[in-house]
PDB file of N, CA and C in Angstrom:
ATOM      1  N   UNK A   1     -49.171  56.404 -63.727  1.00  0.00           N
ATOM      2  CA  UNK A   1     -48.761  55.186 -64.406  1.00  0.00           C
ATOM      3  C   UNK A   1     -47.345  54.801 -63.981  1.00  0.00           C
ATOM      4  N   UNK A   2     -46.173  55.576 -63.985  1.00  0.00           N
ATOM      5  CA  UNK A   2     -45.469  55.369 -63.662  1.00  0.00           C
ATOM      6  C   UNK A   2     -45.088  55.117 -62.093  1.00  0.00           C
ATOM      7  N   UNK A   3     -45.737  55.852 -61.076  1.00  0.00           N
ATOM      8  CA  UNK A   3     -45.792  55.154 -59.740  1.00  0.00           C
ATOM      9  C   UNK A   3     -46.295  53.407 -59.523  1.00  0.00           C
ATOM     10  N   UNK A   4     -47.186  53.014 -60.534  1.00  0.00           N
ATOM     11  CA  UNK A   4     -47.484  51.655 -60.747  1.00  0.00           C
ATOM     12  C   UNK A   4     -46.112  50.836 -60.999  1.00  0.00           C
ATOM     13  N   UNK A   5     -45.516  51.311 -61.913  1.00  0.00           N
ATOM     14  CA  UNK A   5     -44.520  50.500 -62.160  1.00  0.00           C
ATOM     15  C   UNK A   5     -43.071  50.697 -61.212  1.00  0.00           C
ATOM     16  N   UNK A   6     -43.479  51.215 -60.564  1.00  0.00           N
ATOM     17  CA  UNK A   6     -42.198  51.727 -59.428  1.00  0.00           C
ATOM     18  C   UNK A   6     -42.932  50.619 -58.177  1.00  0.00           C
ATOM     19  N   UNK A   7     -44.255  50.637 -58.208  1.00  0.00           N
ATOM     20  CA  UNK A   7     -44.238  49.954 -56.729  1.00  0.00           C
ATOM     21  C   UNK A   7     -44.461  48.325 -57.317  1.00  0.00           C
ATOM     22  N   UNK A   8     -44.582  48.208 -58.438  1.00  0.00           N
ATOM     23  CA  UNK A   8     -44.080  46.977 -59.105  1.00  0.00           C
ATOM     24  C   UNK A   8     -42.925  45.446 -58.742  1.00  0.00           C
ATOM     25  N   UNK A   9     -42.314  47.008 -59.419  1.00  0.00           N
ATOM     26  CA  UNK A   9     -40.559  46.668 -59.174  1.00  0.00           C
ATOM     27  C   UNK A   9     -40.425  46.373 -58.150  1.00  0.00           C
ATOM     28  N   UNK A  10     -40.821  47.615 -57.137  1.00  0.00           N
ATOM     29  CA  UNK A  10     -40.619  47.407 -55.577  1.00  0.00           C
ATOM     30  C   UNK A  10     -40.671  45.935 -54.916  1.00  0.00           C
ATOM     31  N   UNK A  11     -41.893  45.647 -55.165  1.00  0.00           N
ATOM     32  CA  UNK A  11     -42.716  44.472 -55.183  1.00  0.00           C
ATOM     33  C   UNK A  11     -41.812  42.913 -55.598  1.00  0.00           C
ATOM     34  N   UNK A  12     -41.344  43.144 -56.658  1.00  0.00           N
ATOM     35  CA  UNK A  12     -40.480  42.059 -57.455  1.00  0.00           C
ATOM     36  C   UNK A  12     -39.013  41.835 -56.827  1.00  0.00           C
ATOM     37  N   UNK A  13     -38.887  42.954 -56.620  1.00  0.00           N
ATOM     38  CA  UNK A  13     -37.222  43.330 -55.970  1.00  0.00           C
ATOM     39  C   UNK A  13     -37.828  42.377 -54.214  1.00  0.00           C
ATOM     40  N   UNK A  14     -38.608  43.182 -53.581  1.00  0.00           N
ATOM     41  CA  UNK A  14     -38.847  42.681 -52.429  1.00  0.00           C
ATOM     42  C   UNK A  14     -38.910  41.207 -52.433  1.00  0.00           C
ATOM     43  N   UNK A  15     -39.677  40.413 -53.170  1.00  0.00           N
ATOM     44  CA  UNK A  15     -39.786  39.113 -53.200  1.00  0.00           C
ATOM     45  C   UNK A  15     -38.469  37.923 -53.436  1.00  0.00           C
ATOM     46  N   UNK A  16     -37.734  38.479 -54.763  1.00  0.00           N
ATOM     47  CA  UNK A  16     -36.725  37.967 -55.291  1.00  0.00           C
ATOM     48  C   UNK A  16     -35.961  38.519 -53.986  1.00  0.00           C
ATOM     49  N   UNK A  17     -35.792  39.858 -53.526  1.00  0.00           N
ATOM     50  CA  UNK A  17     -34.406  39.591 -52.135  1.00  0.00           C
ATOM     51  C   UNK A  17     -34.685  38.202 -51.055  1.00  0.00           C
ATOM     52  N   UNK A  18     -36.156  38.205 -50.600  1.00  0.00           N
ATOM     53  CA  UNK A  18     -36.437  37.397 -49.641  1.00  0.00           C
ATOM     54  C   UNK A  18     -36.258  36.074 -49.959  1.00  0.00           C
ATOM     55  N   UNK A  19     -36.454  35.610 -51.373  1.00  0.00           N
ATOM     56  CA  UNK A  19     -36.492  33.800 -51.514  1.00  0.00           C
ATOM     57  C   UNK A  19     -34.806  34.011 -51.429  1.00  0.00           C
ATOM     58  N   UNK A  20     -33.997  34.923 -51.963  1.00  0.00           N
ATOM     59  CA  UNK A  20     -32.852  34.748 -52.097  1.00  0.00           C
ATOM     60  C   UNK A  20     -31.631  34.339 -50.584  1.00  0.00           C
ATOM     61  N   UNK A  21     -32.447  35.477 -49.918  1.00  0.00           N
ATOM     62  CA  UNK A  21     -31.652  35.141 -48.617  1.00  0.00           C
ATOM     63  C   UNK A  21     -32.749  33.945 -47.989  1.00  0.00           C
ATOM     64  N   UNK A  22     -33.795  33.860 -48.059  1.00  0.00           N
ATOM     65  CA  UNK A  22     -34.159  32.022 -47.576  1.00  0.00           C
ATOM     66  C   UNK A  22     -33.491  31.247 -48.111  1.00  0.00           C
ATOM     67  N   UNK A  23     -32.913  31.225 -48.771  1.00  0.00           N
ATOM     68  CA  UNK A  23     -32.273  30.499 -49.782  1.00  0.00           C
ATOM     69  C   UNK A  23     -30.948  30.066 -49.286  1.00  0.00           C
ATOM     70  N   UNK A  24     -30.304  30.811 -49.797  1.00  0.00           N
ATOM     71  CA  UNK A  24     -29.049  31.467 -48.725  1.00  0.00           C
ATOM     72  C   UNK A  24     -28.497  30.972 -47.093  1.00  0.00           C
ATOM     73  N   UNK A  25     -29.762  31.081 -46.501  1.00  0.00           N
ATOM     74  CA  UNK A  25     -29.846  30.837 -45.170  1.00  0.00           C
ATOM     75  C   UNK A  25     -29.941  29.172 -45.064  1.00  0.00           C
ATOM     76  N   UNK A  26     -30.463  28.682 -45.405  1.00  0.00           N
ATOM     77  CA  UNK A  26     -31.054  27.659 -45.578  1.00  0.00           C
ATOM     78  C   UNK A  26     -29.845  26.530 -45.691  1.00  0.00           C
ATOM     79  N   UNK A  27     -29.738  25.529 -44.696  1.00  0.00           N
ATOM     80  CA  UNK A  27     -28.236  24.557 -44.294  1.00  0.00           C
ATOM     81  C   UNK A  27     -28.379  23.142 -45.661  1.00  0.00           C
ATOM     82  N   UNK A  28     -27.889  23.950 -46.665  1.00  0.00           N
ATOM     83  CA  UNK A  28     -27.535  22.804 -48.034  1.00  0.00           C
ATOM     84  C   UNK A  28     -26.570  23.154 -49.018  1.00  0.00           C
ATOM     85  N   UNK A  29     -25.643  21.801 -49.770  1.00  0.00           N
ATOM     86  CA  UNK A  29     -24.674  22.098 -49.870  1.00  0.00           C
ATOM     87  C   UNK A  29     -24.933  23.716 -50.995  1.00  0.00           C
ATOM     88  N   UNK A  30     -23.421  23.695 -50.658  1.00  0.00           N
ATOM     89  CA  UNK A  30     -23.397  24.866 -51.780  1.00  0.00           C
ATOM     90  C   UNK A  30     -23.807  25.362 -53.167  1.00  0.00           C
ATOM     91  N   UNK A  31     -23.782  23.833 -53.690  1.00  0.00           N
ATOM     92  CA  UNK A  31     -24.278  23.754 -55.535  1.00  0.00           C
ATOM     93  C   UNK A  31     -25.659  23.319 -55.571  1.00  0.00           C
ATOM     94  N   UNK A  32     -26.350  23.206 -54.343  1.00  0.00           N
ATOM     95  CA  UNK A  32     -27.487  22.678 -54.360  1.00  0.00           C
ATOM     96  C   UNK A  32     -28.526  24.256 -53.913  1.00  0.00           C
ATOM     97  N   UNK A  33     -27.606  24.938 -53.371  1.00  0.00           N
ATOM     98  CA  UNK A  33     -27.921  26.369 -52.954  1.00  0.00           C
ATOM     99  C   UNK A  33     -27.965  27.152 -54.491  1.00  0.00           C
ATOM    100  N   UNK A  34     -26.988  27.371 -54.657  1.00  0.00           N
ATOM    101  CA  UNK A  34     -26.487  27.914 -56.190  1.00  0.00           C
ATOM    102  C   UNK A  34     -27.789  27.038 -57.003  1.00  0.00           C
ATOM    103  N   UNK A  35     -28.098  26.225 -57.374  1.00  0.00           N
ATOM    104  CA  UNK A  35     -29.280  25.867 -58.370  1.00  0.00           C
ATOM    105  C   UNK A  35     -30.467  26.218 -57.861  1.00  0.00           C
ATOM    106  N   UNK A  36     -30.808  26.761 -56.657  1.00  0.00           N
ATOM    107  CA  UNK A  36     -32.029  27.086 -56.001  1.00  0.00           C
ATOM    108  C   UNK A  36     -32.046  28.498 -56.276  1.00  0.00           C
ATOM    109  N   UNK A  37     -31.220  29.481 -55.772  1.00  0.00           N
ATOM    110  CA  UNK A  37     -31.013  30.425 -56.527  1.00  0.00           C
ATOM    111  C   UNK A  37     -31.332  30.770 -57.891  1.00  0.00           C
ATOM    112  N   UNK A  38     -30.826  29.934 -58.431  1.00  0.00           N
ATOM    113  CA  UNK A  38     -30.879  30.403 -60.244  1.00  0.00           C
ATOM    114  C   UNK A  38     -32.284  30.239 -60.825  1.00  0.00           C
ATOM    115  N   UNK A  39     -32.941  29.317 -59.774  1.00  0.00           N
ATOM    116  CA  UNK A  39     -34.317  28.621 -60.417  1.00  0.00           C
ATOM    117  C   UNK A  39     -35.283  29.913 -59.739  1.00  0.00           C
ATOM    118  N   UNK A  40     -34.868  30.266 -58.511  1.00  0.00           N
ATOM    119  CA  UNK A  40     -35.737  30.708 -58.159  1.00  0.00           C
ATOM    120  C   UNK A  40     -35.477  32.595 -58.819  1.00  0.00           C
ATOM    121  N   UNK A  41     -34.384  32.785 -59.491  1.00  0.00           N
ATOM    122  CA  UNK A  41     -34.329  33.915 -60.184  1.00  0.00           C
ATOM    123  C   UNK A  41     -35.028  34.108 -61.545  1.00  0.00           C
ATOM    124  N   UNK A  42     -34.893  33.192 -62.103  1.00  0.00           N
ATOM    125  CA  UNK A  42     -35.497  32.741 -63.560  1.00  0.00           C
ATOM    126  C   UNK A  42     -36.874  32.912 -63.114  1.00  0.00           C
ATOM    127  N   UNK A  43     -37.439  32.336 -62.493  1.00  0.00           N
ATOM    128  CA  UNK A  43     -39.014  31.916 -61.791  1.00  0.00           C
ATOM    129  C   UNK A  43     -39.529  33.343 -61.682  1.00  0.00           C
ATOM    130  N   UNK A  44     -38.855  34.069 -61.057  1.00  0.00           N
ATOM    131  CA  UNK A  44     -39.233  36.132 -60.558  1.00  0.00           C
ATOM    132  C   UNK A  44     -39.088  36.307 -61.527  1.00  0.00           C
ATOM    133  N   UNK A  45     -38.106  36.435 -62.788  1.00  0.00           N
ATOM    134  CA  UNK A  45     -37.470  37.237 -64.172  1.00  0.00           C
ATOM    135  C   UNK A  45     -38.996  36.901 -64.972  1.00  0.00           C
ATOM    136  N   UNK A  46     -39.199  35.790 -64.530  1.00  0.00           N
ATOM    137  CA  UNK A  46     -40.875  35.781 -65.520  1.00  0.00           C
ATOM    138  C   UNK A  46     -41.999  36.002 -65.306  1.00  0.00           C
ATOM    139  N   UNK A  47     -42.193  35.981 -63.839  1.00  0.00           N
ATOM    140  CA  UNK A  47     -43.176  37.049 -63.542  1.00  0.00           C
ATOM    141  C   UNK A  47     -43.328  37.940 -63.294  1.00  0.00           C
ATOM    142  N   UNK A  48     -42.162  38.537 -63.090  1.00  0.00           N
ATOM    143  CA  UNK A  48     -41.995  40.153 -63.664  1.00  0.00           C
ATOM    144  C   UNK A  48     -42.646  40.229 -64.936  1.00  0.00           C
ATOM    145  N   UNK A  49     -41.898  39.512 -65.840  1.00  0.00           N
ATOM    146  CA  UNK A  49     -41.932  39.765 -67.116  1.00  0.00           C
ATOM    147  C   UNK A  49     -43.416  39.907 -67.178  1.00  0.00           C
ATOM    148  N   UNK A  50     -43.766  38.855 -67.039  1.00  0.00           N
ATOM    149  CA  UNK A  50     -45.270  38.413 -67.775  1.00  0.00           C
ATOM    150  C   UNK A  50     -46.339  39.165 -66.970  1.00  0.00           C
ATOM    151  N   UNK A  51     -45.955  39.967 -65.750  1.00  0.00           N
ATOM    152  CA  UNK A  51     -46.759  41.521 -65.328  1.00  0.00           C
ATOM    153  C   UNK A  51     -46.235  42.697 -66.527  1.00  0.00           C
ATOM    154  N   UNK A  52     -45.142  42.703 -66.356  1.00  0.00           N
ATOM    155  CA  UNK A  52     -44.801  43.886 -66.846  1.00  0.00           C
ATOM    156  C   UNK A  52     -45.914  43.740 -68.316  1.00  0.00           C
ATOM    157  N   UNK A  53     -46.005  42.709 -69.181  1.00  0.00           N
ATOM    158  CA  UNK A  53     -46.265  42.814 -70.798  1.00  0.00           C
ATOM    159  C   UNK A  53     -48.205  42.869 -69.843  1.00  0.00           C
ATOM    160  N   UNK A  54     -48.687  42.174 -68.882  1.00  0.00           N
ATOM    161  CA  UNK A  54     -49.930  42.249 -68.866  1.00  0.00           C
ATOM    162  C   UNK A  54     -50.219  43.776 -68.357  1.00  0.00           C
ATOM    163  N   UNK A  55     -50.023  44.647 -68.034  1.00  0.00           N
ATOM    164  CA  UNK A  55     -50.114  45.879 -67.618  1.00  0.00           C
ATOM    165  C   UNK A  55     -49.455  46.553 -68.709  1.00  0.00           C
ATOM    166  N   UNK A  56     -48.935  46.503 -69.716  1.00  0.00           N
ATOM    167  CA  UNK A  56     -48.459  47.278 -70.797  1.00  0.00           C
ATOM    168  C   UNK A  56     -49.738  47.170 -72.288  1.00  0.00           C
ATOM    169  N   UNK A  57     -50.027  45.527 -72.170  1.00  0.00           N
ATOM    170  CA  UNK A  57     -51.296  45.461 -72.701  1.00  0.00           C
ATOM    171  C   UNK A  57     -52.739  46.188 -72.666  1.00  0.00           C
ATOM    172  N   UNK A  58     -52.763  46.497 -70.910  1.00  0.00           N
ATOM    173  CA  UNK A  58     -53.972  47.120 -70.610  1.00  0.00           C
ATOM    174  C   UNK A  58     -53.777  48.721 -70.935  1.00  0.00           C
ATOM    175  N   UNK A  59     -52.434  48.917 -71.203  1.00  0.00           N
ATOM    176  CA  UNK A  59     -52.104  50.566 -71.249  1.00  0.00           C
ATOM    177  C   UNK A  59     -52.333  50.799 -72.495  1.00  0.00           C
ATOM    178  N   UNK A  60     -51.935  49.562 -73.478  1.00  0.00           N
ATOM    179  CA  UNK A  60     -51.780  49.992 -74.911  1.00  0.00           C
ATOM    180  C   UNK A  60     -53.691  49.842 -75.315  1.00  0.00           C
ATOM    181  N   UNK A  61     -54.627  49.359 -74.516  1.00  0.00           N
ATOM    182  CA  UNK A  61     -55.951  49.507 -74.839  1.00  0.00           C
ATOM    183  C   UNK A  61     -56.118  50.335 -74.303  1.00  0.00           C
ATOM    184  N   UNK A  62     -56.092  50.876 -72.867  1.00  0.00           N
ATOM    185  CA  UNK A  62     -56.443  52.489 -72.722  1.00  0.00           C
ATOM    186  C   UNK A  62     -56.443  53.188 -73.686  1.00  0.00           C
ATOM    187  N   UNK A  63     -54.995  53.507 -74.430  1.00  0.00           N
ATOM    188  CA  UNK A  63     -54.640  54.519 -75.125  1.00  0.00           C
ATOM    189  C   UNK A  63     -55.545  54.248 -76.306  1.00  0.00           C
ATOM    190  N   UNK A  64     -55.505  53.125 -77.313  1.00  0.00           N
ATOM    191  CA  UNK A  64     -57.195  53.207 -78.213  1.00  0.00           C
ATOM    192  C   UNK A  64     -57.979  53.174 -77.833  1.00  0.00           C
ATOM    193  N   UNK A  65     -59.095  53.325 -76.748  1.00  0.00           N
ATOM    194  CA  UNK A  65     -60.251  53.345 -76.374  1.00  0.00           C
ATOM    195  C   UNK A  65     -60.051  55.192 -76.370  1.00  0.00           C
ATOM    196  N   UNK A  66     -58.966  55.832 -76.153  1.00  0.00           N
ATOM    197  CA  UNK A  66     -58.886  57.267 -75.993  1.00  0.00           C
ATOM    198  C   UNK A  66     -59.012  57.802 -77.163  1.00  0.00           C
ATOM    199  N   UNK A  67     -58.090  57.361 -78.088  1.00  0.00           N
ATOM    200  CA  UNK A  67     -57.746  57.630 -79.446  1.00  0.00           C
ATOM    201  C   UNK A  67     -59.270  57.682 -79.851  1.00  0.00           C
ATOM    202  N   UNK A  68     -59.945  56.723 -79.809  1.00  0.00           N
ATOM    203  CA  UNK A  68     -61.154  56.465 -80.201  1.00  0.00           C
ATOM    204  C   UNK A  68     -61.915  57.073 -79.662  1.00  0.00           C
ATOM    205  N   UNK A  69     -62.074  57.745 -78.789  1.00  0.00           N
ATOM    206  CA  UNK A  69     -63.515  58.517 -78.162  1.00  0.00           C
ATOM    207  C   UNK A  69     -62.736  59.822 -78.767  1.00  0.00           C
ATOM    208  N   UNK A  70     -61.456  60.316 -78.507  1.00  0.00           N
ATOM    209  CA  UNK A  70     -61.552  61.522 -79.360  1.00  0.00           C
ATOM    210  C   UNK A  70     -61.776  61.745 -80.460  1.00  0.00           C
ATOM    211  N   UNK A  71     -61.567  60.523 -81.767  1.00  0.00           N
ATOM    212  CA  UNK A  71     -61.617  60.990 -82.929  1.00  0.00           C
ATOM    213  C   UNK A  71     -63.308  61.100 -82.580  1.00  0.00           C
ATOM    214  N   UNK A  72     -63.950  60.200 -82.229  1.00  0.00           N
ATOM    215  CA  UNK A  72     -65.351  60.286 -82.210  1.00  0.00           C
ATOM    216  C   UNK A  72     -65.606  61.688 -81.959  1.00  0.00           C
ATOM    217  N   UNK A  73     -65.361  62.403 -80.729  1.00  0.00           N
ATOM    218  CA  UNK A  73     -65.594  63.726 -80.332  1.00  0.00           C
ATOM    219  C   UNK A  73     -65.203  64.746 -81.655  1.00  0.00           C
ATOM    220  N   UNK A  74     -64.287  64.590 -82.198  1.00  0.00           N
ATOM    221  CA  UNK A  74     -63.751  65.695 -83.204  1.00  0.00           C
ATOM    222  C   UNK A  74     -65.024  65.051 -84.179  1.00  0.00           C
ATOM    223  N   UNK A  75     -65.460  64.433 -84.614  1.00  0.00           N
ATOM    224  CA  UNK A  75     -65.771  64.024 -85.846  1.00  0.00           C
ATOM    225  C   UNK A  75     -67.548  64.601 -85.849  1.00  0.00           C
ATOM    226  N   UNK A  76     -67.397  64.861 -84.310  1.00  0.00           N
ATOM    227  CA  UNK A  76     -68.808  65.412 -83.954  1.00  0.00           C
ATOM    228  C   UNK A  76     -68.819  66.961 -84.183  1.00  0.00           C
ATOM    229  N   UNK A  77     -67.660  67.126 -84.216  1.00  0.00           N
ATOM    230  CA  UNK A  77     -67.609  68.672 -84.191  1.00  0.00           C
ATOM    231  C   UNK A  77     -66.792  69.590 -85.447  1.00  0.00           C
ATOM    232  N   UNK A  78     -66.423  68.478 -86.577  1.00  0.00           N
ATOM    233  CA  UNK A  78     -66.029  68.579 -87.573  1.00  0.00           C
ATOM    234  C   UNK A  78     -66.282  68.409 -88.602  1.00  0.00           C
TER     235      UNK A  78
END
């Protein structure tokens, strides 16, 4: 689970460096650079986000579908 969220990050980090230096690179004025930047940081900060909570969702149903087959199992044997 936790290698998931490492190659995640990886993933997020990789993307957000690359628009940043396209960005960067890219022949416009300076404050017009600077607002491309910020938009395009905000833009990654939320799809991070909104992976991170959809893969935390699917973890937090793993864990009751588990909860739940064990009590089932004990309840068979108790």
């Amino acid at each position: 689970m936790r290698n998931t969220y490492k190659i995640l990050i990886g993933i997020a980090a990789g993307i957000a460096a690359g628009a940043i230096l396209g960005t960067l690179l890219a022949p416009d004025k300076g404050s017009r650079t600077r607002r491309k930047i910020n938009y395009q940081g905000r833009k990654i900060a939320d799809e991070v986000k909104n992976t991170f909570f959809k893969y935390k969702e699917k973890a937090n149903d793993l864990k009751e579908d588990l909860q739940q087959a064990v009590k089932e199992k004990a309840a068979q044997f108790g």
